[in-house]
C-alpha atoms as a PDB file:
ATOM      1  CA  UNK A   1     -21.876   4.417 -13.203  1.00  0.00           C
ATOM      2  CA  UNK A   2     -22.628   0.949 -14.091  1.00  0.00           C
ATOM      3  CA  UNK A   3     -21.306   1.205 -17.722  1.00  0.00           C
ATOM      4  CA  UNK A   4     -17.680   2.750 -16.223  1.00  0.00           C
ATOM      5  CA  UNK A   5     -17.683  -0.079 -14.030  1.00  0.00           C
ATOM      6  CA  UNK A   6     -18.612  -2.780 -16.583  1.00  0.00           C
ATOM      7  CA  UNK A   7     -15.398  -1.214 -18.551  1.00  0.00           C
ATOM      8  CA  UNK A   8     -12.784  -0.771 -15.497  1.00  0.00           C
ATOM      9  CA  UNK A   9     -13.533  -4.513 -14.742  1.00  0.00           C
ATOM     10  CA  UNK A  10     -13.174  -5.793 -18.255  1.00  0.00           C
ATOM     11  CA  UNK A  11      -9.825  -3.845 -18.674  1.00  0.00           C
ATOM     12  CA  UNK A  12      -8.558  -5.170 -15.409  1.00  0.00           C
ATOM     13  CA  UNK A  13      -9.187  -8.496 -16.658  1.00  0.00           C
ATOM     14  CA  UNK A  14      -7.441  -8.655 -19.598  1.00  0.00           C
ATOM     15  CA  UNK A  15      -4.195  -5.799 -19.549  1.00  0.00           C
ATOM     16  CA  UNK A  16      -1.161  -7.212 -19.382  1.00  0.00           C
ATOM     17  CA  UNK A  17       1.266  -8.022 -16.087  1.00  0.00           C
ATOM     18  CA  UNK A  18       3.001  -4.437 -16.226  1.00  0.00           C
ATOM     19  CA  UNK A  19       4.540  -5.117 -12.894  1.00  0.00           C
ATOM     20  CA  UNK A  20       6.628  -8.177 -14.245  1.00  0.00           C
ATOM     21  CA  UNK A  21       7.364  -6.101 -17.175  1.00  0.00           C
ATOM     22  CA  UNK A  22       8.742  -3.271 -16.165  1.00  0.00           C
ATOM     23  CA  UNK A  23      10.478  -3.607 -12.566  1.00  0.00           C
ATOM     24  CA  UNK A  24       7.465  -2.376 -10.203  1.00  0.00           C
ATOM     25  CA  UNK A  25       5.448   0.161 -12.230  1.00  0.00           C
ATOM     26  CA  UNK A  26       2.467  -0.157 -12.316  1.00  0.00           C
ATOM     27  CA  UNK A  27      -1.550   1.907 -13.021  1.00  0.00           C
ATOM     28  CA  UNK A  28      -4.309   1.004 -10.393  1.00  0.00           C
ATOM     29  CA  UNK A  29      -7.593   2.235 -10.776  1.00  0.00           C
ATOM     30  CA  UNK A  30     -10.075   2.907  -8.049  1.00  0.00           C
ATOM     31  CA  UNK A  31     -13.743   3.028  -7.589  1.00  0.00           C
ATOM     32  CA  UNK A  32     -15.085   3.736  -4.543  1.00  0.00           C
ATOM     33  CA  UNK A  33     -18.114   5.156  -2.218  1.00  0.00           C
ATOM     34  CA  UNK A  34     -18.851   6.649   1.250  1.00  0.00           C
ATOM     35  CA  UNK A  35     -19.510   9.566   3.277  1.00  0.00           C
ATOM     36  CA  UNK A  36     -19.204  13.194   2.355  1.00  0.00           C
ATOM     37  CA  UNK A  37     -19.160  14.876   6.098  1.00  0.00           C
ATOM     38  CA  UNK A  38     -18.575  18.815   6.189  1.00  0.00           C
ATOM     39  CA  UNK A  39     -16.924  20.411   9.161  1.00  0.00           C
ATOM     40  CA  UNK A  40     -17.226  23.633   8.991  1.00  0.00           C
ATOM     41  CA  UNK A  41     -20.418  25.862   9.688  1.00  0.00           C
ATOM     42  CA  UNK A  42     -20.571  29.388   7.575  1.00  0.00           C
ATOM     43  CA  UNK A  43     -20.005  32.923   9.279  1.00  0.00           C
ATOM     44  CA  UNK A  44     -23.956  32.917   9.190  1.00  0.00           C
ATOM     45  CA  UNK A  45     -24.344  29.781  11.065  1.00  0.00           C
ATOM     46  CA  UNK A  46     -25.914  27.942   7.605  1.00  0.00           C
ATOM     47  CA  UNK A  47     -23.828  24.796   6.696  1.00  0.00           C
ATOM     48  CA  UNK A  48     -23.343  21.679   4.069  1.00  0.00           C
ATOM     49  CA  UNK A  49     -25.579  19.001   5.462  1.00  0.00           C
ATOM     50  CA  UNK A  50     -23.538  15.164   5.701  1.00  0.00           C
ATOM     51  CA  UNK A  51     -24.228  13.200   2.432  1.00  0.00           C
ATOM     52  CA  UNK A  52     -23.197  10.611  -0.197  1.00  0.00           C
ATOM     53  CA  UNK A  53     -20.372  10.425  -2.216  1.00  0.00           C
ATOM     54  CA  UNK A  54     -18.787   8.391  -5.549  1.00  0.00           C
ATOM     55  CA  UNK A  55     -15.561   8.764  -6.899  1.00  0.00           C
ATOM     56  CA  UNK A  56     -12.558   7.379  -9.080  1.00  0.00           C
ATOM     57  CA  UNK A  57      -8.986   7.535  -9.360  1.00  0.00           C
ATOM     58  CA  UNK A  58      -5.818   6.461 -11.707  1.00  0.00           C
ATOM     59  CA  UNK A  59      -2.538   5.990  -9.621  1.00  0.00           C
ATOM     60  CA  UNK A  60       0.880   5.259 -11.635  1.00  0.00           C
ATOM     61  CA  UNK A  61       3.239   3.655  -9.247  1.00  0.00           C
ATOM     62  CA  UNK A  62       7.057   3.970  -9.870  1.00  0.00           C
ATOM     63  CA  UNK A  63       8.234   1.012  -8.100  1.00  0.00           C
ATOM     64  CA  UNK A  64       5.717   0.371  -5.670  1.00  0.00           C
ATOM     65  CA  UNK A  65       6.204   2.966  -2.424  1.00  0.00           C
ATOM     66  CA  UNK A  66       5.401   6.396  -4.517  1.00  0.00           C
ATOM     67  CA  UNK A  67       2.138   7.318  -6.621  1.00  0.00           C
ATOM     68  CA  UNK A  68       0.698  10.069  -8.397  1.00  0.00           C
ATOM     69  CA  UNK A  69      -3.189   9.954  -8.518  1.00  0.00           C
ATOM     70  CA  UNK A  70      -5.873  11.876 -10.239  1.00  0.00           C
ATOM     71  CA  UNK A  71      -9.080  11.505  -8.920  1.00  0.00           C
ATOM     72  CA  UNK A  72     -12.473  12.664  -9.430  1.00  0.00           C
ATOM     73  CA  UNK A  73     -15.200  12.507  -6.542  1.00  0.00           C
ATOM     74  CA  UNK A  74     -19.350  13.258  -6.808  1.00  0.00           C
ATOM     75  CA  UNK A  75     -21.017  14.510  -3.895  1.00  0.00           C
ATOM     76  CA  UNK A  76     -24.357  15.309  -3.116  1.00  0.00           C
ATOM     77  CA  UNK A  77     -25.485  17.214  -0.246  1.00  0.00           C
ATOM     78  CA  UNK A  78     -28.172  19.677   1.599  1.00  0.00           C
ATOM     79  CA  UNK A  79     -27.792  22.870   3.249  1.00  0.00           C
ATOM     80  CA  UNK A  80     -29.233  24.408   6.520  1.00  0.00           C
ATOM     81  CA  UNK A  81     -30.008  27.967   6.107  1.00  0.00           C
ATOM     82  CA  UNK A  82     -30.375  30.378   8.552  1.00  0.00           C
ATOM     83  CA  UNK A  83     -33.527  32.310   7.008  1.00  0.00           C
ATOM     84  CA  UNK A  84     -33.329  34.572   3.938  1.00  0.00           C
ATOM     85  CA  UNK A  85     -29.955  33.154   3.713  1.00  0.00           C
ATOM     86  CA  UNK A  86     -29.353  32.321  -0.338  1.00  0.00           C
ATOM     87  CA  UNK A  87     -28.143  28.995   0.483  1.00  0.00           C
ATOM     88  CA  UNK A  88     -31.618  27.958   1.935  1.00  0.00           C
ATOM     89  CA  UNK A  89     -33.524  25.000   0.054  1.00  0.00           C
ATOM     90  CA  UNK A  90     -29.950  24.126  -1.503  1.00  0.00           C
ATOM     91  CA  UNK A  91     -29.133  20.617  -2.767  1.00  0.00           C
ATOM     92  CA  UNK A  92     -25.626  20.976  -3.876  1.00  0.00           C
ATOM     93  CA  UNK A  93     -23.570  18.470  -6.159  1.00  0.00           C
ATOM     94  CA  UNK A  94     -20.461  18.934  -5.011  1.00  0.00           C
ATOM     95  CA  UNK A  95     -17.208  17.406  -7.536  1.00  0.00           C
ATOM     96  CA  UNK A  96     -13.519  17.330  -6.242  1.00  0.00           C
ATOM     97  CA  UNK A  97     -10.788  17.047  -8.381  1.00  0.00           C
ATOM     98  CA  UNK A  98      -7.616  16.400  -7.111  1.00  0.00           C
ATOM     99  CA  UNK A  99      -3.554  15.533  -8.150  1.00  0.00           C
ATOM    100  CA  UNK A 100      -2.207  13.719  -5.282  1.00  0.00           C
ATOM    101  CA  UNK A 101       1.759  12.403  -4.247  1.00  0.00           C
ATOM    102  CA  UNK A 102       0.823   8.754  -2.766  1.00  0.00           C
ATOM    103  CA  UNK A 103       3.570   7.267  -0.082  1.00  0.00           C
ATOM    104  CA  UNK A 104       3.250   3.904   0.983  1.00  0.00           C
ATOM    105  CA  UNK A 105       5.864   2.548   3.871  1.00  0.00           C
ATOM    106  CA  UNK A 106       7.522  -0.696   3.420  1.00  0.00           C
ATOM    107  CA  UNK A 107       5.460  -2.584   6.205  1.00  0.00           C
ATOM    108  CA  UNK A 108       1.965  -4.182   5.830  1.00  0.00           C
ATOM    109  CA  UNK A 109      -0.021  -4.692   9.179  1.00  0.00           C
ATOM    110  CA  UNK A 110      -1.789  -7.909   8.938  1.00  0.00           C
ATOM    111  CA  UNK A 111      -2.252  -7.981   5.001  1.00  0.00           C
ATOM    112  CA  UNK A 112      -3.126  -4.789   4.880  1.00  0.00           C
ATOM    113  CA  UNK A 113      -1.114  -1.573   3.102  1.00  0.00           C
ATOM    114  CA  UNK A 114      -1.131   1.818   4.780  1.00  0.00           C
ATOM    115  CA  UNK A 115      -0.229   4.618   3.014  1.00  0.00           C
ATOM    116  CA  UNK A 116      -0.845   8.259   3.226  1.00  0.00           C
ATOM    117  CA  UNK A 117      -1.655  11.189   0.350  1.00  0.00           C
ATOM    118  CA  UNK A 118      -1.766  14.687  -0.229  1.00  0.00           C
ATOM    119  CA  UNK A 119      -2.870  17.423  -2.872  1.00  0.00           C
ATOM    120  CA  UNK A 120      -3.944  19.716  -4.689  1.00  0.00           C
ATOM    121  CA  UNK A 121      -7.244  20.143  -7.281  1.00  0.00           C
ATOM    122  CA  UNK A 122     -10.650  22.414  -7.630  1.00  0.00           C
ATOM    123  CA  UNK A 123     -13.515  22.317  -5.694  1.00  0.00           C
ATOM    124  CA  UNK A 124     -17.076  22.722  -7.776  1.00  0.00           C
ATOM    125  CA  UNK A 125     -20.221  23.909  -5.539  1.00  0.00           C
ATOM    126  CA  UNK A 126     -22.963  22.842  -8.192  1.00  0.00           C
ATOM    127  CA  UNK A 127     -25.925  25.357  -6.870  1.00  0.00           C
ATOM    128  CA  UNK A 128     -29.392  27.239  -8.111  1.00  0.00           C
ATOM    129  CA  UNK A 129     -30.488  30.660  -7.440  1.00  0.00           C
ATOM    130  CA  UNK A 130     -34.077  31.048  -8.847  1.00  0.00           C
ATOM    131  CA  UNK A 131     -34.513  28.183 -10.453  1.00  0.00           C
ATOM    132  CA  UNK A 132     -31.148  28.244 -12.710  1.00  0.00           C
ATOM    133  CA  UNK A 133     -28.062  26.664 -12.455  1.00  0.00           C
ATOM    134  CA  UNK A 134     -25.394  28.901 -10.182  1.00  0.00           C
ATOM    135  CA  UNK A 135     -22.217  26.883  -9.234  1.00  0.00           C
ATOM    136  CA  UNK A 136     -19.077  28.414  -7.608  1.00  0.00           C
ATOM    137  CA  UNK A 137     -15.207  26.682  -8.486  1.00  0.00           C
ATOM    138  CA  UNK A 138     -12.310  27.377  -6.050  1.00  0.00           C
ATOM    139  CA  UNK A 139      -8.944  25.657  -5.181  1.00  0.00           C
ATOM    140  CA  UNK A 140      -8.527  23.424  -2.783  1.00  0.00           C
ATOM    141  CA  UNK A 141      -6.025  21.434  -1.091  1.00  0.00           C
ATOM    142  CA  UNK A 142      -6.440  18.035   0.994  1.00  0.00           C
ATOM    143  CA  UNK A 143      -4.923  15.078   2.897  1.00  0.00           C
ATOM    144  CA  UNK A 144      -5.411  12.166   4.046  1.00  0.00           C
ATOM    145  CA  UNK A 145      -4.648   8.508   5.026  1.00  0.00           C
ATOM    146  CA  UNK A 146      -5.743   5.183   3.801  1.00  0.00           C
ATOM    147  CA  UNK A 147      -5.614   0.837   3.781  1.00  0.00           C
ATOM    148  CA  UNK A 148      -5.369  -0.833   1.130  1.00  0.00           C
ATOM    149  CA  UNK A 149      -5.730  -5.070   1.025  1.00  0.00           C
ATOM    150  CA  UNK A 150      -4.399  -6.920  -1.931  1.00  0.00           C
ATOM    151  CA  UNK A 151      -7.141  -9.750  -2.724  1.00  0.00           C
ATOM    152  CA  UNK A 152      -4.999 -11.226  -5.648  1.00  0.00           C
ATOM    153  CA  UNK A 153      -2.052  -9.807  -8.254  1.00  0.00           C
ATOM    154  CA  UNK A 154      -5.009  -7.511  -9.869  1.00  0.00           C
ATOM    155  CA  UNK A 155      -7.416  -7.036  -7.590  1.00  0.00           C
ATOM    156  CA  UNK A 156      -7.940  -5.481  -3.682  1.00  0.00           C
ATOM    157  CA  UNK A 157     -10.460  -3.623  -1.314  1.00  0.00           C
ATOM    158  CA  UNK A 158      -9.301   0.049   0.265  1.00  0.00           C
ATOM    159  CA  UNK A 159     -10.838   1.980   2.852  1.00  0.00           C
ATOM    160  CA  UNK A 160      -9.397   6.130   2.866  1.00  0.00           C
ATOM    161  CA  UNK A 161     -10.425   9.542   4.905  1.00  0.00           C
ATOM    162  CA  UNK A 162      -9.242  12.888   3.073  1.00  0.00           C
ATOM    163  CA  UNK A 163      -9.799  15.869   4.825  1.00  0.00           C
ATOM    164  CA  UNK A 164     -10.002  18.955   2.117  1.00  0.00           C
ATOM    165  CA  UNK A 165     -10.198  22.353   2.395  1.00  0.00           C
ATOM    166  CA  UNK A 166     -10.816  25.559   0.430  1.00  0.00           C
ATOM    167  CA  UNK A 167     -12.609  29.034   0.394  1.00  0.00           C
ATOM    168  CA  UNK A 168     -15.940  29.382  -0.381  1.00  0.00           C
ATOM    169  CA  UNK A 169     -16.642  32.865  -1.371  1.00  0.00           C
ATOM    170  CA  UNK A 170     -20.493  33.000  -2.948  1.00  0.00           C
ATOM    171  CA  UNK A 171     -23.300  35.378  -2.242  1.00  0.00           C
ATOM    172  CA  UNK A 172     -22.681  36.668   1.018  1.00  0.00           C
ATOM    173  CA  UNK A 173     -20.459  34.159   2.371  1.00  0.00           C
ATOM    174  CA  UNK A 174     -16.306  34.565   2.409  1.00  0.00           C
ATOM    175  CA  UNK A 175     -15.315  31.448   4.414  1.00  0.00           C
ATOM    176  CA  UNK A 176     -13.163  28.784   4.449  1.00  0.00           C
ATOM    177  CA  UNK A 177     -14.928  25.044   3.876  1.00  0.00           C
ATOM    178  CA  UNK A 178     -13.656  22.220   5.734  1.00  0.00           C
ATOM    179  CA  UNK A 179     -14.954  18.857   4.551  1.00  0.00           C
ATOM    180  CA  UNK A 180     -13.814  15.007   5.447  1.00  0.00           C
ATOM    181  CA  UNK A 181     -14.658  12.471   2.759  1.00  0.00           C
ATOM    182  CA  UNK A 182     -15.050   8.138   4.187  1.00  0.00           C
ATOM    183  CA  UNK A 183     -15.141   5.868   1.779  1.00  0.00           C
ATOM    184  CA  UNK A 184     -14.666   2.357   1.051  1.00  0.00           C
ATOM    185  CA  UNK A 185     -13.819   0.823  -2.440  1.00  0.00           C
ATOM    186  CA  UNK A 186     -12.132  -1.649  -5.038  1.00  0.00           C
ATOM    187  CA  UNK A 187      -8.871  -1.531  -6.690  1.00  0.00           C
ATOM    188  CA  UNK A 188      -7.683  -3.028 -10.264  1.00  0.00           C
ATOM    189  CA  UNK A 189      -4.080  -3.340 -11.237  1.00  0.00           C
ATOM    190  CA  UNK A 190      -3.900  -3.047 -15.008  1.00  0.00           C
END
């Protein structure tokens, strides 16, 4: 994590003023951190356990109030089982990705940017069973709202919540996983 950040910040640093160039577009990228909060208990009564989360995005901006993003986010979290319940003693990485349609409105509230998002991307349950590596992949599709302050031209803090959603059909389980994601971050304009 500390190398991709180490590059992000040196090529914010030194790409070139694409917003004077070309009338408003414009790539951000994103690094950020938080919360990884499911909502959602299983027909069994086991559920995800809260826990950490890591992520990063690209956004291309075409002229400032609409963005496409890809984004990538890492979480990590626990289960609780009911007994003899596969999912007992889990510690699952859980990775999002996600293609999302960014709108920004043409107000700022006291310096800060609002803007709100929604998507589409997979959904990667990294589990064991017996001691091996058993993961699960489904679709899933997600939301969500977000502030974003401008510290200079290139640089700026953001704070988002995404709600997500998407079956999770493994072992005995055929539900439907509700998760919110709070997290807190920096943005570079290349």
């Amino acid at each position: 994590m500390r190398y991709l950040l180490s590059v992000l910040a040196l090529l914010a640093l030194t790409a070139p003023n694409l917003h004077a160039q070309d009338g408003g577009r414009h790539v951000t990228g994103t690094i950020y951190s938080g919360s990884f909060v499911p909502s959602q208990d299983l027909s069994d009564g086991s559920k995800f356990t809260n826990g950490t989360l890591y992520g990063a995005g690209l956004t291309l901006w075409t002229g400032g109030k609409l963005g496409f993003r890809g984004s990538v986010q890492w979480a990590r979290s626990k289960t609780e089982a009911v007994s003899f319940s596969q999912l007992e003693n889990q510690e699952p990485k859980i990775i999002l990705l996600n293609a999302d349609v960014i709108v920004r409105p043409s107000f700022s509230l006291l310096g800060l940017n609002p803007y709100v998002f929604g998507g589409a991307g997979l959904k990667h349950y990294g589990l064991t069973k017996f001691l091996r590596a058993d993961g699960y992949t489904t679709f899933a599709g997600s939301g969500g709202a977000g502030l974003d302050l401008r510290l200079n031209h290139r640089w700026g803090l953001l704070g988002e919540a995404r709600y997500s959603f998407g079956n999770f059909k493994k072992y005995e389980y055929d539900d439907t996983q509700r998760d919110w994601t709070f997290a807190g971050g920096l943005t570079f304009r290349f």
